[in-house]
Protein backbone atom coordinates (compact mmCIF):
# COMPACT_ATOMS: atom_id res chain seq x y z
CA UNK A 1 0.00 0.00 0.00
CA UNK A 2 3.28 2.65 1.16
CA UNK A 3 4.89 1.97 -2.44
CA UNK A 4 1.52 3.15 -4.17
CA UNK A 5 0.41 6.33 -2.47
CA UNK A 6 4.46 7.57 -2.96
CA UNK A 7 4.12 7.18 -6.77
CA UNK A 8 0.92 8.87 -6.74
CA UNK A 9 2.65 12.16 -5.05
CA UNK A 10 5.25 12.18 -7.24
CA UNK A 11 3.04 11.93 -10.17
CA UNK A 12 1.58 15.01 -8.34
CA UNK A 13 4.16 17.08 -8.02
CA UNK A 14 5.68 16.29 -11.36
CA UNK A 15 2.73 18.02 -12.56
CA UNK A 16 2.75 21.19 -10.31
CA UNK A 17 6.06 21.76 -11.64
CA UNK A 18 5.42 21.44 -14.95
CA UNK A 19 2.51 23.68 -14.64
CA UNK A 20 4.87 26.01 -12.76
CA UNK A 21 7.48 26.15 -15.70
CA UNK A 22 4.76 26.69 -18.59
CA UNK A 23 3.26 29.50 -16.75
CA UNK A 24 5.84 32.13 -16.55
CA UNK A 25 6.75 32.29 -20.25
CA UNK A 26 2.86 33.28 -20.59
CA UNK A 27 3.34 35.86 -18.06
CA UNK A 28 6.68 37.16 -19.30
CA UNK A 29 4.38 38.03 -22.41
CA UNK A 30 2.28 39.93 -21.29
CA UNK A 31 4.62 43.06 -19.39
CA UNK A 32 5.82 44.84 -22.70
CA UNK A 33 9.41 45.63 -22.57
CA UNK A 34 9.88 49.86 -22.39
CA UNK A 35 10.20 50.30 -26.10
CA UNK A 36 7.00 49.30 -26.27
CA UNK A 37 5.68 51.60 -23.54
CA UNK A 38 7.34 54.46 -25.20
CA UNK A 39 5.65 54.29 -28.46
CA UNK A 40 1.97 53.95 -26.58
CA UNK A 41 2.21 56.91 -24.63
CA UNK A 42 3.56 59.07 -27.26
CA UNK A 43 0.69 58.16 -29.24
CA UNK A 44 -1.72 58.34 -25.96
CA UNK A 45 -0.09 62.28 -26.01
CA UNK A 46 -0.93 62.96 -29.52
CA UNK A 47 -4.68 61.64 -29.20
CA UNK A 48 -5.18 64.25 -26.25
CA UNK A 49 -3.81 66.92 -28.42
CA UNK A 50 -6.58 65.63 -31.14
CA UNK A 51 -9.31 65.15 -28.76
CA UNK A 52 -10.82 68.88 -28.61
CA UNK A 53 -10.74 69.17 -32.18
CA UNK A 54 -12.38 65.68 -32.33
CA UNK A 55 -14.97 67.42 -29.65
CA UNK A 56 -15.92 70.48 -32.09
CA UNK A 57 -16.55 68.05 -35.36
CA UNK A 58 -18.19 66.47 -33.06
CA UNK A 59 -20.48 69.34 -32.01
CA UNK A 60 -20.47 70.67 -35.72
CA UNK A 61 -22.14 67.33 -36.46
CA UNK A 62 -24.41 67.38 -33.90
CA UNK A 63 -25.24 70.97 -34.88
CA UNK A 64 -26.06 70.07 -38.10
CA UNK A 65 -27.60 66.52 -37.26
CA UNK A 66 -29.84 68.72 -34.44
CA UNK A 67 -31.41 70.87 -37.62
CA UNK A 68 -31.65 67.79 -39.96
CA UNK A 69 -33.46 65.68 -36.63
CA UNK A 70 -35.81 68.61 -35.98
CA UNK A 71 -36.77 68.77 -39.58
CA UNK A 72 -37.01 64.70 -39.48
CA UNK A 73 -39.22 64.94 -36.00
CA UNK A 74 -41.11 67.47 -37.77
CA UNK A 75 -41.81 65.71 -40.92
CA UNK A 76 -42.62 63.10 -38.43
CA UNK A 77 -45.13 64.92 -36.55
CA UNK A 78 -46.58 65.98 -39.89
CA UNK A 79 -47.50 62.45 -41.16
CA UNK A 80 -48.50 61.57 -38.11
CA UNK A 81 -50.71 64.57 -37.92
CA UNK A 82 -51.49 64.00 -41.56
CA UNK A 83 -52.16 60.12 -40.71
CA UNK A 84 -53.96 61.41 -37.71
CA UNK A 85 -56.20 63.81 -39.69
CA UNK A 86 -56.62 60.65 -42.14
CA UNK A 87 -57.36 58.70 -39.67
CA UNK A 88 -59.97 61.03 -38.38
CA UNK A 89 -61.62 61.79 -41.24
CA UNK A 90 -61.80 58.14 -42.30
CA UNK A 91 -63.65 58.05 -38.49
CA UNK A 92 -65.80 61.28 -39.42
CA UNK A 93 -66.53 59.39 -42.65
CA UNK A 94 -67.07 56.35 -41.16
CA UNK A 95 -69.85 57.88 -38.62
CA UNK A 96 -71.15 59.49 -40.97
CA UNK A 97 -72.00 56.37 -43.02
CA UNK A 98 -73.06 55.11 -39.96
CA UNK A 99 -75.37 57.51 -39.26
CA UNK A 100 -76.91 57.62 -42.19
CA UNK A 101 -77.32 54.10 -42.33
CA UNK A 102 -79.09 54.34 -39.04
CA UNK A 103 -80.84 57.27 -40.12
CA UNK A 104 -81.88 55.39 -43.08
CA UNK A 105 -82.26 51.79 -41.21
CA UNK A 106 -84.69 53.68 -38.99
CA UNK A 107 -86.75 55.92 -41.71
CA UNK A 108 -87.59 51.97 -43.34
CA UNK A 109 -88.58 50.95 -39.70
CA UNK A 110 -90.47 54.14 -39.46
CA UNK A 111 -91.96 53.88 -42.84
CA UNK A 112 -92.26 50.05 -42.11
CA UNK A 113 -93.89 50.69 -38.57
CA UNK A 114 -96.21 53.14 -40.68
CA UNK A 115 -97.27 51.06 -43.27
CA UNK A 116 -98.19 48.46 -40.51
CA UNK A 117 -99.93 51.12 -38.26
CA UNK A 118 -102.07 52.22 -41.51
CA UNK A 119 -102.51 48.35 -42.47
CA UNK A 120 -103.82 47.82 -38.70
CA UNK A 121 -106.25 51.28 -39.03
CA UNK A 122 -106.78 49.67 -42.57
CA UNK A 123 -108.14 46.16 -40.69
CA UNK A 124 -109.66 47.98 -38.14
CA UNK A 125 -111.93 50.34 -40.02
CA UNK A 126 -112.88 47.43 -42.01
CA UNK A 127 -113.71 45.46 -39.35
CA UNK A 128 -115.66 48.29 -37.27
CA UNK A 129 -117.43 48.85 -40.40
CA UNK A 130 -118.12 45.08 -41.01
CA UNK A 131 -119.61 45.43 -37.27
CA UNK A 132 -121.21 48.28 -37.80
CA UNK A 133 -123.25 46.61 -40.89
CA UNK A 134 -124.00 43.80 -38.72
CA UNK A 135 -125.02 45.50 -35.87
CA UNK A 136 -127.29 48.06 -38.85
CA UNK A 137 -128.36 44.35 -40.28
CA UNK A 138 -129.49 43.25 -36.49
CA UNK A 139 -130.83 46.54 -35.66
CA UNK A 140 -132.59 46.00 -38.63
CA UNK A 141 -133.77 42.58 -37.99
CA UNK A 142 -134.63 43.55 -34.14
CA UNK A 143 -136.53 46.34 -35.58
CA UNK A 144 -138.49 43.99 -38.06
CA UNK A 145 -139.02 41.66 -35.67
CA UNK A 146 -140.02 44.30 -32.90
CA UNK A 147 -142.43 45.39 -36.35
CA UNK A 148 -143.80 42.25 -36.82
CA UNK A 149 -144.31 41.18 -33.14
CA UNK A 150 -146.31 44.57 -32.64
CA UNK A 151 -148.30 44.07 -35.90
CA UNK A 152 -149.23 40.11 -34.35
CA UNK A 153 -149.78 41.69 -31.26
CA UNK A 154 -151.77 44.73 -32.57
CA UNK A 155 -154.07 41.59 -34.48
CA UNK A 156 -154.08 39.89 -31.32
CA UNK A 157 -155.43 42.91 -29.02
CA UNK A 158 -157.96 44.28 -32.14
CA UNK A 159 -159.51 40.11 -32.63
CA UNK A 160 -159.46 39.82 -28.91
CA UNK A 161 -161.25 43.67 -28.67
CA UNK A 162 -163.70 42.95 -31.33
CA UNK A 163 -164.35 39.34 -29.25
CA UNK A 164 -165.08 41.56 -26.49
CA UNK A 165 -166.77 44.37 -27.99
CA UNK A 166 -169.38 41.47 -29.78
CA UNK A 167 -169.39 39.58 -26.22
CA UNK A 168 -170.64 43.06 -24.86
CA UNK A 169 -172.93 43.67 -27.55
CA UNK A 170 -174.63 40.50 -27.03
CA UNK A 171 -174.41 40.88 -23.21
CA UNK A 172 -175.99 44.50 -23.75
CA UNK A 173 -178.33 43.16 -26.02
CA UNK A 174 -179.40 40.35 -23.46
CA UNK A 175 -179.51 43.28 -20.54
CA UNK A 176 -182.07 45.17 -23.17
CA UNK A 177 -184.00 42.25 -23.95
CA UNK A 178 -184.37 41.35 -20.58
CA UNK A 179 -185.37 44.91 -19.39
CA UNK A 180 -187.94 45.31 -22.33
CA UNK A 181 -189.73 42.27 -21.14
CA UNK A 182 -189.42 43.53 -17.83
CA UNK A 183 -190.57 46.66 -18.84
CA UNK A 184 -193.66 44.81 -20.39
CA UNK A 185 -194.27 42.62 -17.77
CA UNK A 186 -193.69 45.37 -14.80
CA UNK A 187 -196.43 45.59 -12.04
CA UNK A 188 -196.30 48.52 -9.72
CA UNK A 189 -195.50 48.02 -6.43
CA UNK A 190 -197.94 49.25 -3.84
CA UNK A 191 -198.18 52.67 -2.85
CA UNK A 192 -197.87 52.15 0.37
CA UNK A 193 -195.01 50.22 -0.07
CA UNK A 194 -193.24 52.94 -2.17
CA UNK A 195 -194.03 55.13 0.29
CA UNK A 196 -191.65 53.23 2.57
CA UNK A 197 -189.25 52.89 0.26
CA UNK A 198 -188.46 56.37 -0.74
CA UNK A 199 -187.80 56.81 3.16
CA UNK A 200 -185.73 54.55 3.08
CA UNK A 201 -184.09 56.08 0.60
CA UNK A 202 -183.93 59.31 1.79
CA UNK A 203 -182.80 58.51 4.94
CA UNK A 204 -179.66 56.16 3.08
CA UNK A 205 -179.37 59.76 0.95
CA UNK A 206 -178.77 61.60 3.85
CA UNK A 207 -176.15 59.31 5.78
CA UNK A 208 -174.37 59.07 2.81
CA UNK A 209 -173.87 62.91 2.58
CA UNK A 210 -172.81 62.89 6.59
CA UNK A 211 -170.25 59.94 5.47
CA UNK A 212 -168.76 62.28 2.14
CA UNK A 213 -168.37 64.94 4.82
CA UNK A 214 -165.88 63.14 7.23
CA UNK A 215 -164.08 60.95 4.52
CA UNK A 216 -161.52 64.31 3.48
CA UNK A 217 -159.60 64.15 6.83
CA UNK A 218 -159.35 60.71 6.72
CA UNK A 219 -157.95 60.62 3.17
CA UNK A 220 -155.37 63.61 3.53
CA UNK A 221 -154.00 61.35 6.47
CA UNK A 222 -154.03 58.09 4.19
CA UNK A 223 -152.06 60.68 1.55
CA UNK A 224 -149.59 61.64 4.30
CA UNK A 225 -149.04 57.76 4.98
CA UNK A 226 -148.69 57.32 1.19
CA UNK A 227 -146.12 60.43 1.33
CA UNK A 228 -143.71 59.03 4.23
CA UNK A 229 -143.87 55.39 2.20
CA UNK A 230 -142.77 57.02 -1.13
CA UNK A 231 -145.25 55.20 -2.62
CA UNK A 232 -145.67 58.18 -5.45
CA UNK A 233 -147.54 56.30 -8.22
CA UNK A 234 -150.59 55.03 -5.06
CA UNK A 235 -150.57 58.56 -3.83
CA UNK A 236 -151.31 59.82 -7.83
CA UNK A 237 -154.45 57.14 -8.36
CA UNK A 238 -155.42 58.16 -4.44
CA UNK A 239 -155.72 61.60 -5.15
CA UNK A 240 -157.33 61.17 -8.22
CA UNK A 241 -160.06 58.74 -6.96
CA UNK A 242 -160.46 61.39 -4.25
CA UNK A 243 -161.28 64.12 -6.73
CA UNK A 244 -163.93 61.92 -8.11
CA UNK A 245 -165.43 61.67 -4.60
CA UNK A 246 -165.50 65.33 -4.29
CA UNK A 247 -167.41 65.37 -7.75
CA UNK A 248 -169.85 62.83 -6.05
CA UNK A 249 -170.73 64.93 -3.46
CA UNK A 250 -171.04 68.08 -5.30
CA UNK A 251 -173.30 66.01 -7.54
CA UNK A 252 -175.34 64.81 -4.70
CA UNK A 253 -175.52 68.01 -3.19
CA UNK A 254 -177.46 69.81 -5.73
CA UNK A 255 -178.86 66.59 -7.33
CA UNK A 256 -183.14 67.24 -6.98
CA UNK A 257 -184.08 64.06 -7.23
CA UNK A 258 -188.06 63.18 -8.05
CA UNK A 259 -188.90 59.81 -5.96
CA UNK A 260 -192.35 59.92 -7.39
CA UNK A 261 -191.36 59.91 -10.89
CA UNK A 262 -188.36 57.42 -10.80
CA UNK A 263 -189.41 53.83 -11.70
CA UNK A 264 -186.91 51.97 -9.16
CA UNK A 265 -189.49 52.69 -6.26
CA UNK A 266 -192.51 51.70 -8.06
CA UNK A 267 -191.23 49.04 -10.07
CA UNK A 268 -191.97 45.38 -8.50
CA UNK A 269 -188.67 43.19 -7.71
CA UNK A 270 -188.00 40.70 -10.44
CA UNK A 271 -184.23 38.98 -9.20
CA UNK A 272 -183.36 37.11 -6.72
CA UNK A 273 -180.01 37.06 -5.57
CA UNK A 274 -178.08 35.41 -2.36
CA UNK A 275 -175.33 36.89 0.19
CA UNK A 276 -174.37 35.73 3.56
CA UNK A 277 -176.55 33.16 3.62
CA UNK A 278 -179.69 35.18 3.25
CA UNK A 279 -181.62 35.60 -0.15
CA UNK A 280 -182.82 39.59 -1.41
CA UNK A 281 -184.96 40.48 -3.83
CA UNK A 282 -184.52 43.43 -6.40
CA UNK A 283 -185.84 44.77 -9.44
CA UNK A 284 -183.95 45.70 -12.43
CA UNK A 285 -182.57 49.14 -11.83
CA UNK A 286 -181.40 47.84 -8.59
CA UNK A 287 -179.51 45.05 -10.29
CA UNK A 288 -177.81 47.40 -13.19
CA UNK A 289 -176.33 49.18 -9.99
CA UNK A 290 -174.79 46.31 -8.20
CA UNK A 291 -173.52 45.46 -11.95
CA UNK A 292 -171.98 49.09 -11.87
CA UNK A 293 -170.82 48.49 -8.67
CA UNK A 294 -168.65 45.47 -9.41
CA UNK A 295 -167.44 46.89 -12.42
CA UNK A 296 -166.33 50.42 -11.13
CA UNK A 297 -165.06 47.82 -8.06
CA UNK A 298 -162.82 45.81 -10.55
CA UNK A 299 -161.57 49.16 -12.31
CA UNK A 300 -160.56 50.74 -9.58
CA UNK A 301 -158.54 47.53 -7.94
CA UNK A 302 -156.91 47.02 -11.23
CA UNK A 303 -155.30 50.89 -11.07
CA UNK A 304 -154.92 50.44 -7.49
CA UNK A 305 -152.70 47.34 -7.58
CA UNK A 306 -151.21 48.63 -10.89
CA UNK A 307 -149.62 51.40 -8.36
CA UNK A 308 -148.58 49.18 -6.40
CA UNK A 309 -146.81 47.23 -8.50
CA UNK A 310 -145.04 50.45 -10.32
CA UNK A 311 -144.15 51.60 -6.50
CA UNK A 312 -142.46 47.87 -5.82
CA UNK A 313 -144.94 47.15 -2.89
CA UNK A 314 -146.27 44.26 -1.37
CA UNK A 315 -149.69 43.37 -2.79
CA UNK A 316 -151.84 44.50 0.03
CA UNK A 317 -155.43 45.00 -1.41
CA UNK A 318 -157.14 45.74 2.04
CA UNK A 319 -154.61 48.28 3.13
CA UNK A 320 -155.72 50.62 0.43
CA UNK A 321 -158.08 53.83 0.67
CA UNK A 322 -160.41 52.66 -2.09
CA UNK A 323 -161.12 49.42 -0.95
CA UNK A 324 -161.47 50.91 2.59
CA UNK A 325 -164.15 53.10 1.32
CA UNK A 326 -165.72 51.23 -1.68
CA UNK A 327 -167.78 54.22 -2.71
CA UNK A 328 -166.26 55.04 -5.90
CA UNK A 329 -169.24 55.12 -8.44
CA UNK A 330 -171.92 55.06 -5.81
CA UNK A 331 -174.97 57.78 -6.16
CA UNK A 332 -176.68 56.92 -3.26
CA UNK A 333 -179.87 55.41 -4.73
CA UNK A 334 -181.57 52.74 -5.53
CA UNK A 335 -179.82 50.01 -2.81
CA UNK A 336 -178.20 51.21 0.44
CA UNK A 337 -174.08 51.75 0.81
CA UNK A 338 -173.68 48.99 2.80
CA UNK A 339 -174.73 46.69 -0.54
CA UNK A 340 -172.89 49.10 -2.67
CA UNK A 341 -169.49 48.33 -0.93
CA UNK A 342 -169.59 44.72 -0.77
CA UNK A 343 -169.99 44.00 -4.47
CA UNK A 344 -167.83 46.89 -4.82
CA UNK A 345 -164.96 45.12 -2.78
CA UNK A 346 -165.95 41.81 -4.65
CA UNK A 347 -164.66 43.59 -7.72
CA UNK A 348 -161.80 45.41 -6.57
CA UNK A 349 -160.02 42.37 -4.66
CA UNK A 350 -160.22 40.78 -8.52
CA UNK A 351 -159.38 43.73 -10.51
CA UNK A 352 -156.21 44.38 -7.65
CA UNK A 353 -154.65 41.29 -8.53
CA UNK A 354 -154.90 41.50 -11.83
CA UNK A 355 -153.58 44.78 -11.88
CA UNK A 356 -151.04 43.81 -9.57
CA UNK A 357 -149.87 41.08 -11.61
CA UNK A 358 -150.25 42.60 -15.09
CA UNK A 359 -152.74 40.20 -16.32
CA UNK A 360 -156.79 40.06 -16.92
CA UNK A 361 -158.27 36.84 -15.46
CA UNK A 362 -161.03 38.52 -14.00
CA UNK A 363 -162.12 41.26 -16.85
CA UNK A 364 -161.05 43.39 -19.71
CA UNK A 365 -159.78 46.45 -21.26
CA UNK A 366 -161.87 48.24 -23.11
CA UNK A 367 -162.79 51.67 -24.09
CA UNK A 368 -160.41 53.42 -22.14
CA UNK A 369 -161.48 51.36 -18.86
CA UNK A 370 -161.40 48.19 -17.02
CA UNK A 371 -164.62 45.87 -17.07
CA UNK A 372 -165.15 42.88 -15.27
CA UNK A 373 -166.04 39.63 -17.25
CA UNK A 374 -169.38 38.73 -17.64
CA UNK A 375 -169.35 35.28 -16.69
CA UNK A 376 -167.55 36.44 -13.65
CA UNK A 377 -169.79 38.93 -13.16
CA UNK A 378 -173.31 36.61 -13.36
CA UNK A 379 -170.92 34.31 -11.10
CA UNK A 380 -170.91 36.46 -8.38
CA UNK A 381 -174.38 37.89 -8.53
CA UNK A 382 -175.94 35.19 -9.56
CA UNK A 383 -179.58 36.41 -10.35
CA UNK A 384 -182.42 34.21 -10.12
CA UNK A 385 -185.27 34.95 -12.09
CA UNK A 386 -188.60 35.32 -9.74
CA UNK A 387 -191.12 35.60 -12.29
């Protein structure tokens, strides 16, 4: 192992000196002798004597270069202004092809946007004056139909009038025949008897007056009633049936009435009739009263619950003025009050409903006035022949 490592040092140092020995020839190069150190500085000297001449070229050229650059940076600035400007006006241009392109991509929307406004006003009047044919056409047939539905029902009321006028003619004509054969066949009562009767009469005549007399403060107090109700159309037909009772009694008043000449108290009774269980007797003028009395009943019910109606009341027949009194009509002769206002009432509580419900099951129309049906009528008198 000794014999090894001691070659390898000498190996070593063999090579350090070798190194050693190449190395300072190298460096012996590189220190220049004197002579050569002589030369350089001489020269060294003559470049400082050149250098400030160097220095003014130098500043000549820069002189002149500083012109030459400041007409370069101002050509510069020029095109780039000039590019600039370009550039700019290829911007302006640009815009204002823009522009107009909007300006013109917005007059076609306009003009578009117009065209479609005018077609939609176009449609529109068309089709409001489509509807407004159609609704002219409807109108039109509404109108015929309204025509022809007045024309049936004009037919309708003029067959069912001239029914009623030839049912009254032949009920008129039956009332004549019957009171020309009862004219024939009349016997006088006795004169005793008519005696009787005509004080009887006069003393109905006279507590029939009293009654007219006390019946105004009642009926302004039935009016006040109607007032605080609002029932306006009942307070119109009250008033007005109170204005015929005023007539009545100024009728009655200076009414001179000849007992002795007047055939109803010496004309013998010829019907008999029943009510309340109890059976009267009456001639003929006695009956054409109680016949006026249901008839001017039923007329009078018919306006009566007609009011009602129009006011929107509850059909209340009883509660009204006219059937409370149930004189309407009356004269005061031939059959007492009392008589007078039942087969008055008989008739109004008809003609009130049928007023009251807009229809005529109990009568008619005719002439300006409400009558009650004759079959009703002989239904509820019910005369009996006596002889």
């Amino acid at each position: 192992m000794k014999p090894n490592r001691l070659n390898r040092m000498a190996v070593l140092i063999i090579s350090t000196i070798s190194l050693a020995g190449m190395s300072i020839p190298a460096n012996a190069q590189q220190q220049p002798p004197e002579e050569q150190k002589q030369p350089r500085k001489q020269s060294q000297q003559q470049e400082g004597s050149q250098q400030p001449e160097q220095d003014q070229k130098r500043q000549q050229q820069q002189q002149e270069k500083r012109p030459r650059q400041q007409a370069q940076e101002e050509q510069r600035q020029q095109q780039k202004q000039s590019q600039e400007q370009e550039r700019l006006q290829r911007q302006s241009e640009q815009d204002q092809k823009r522009q107009q392109h909007q300006q013109q991509e917005r007059a076609r929307q306009q003009a578009q946007e117009e065209q479609r406004q005018q077609e939609k006003q176009s449609k529109e009047k068309e089709r409001l004056q489509r509807q407004s044919e159609e609704d002219q056409k409807r109108q039109q047939q509404q109108q015929e139909r309204a025509r022809q539905q007045a024309q049936e029902e004009q037919r309708k009321q003029q067959k069912q009038s001239q029914q009623q006028e030839r049912s009254q003619r032949q009920s008129e004509q039956r009332d004549e025949r019957r009171e020309r054969e009862a004219e024939q066949q009349d016997r006088r009562i006795s004169r005793q008897q008519q005696q009787q009767l005509i004080r009887q009469q006069q003393e109905e005549v006279k507590q029939y007056r009293r009654y007219l007399d006390q019946q105004e403060s009642r009926a302004r107090e039935q009016a006040e009633e109607l007032r605080r109700q609002n029932r306006l159309a009942q307070y119109r037909y009250q008033q007005e049936y109170l204005e015929h009772l005023r007539q009545q009694q100024r009728h009655l008043r200076d009414e001179r009435f000849d007992y002795d000449r007047d055939p109803y108290f010496y004309a013998a009774p010829i019907y008999r009739y029943r009510r309340a269980g109890r059976y009267y007797e009456i001639n003929r003028y006695g009956a054409n009263v109680l016949r006026q009395a249901l008839h001017a009943g039923y007329a009078q019910g018919f306006r009566a619950g007609e009011a009602d109606r129009r006011d929107r009341w509850r059909a209340a027949y009883r509660d009204s003025y006219a059937y409370r009194d149930a004189s309407y009509g009356y004269r005061g002769y031939y059959i007492s009050r009392s008589e007078y206002n039942y087969y008055f009432r008989e008739g109004f509580r008809r003609g009130y409903e049928d007023g009251y419900n807009s229809r005529y099951r109990y009568g008619r129309y005719a002439n300006d006035n409400y009558f009650m049906s004759d079959n009703i009528l002989s239904q509820i008198l019910n005369f009996e022949a006596i002889r």
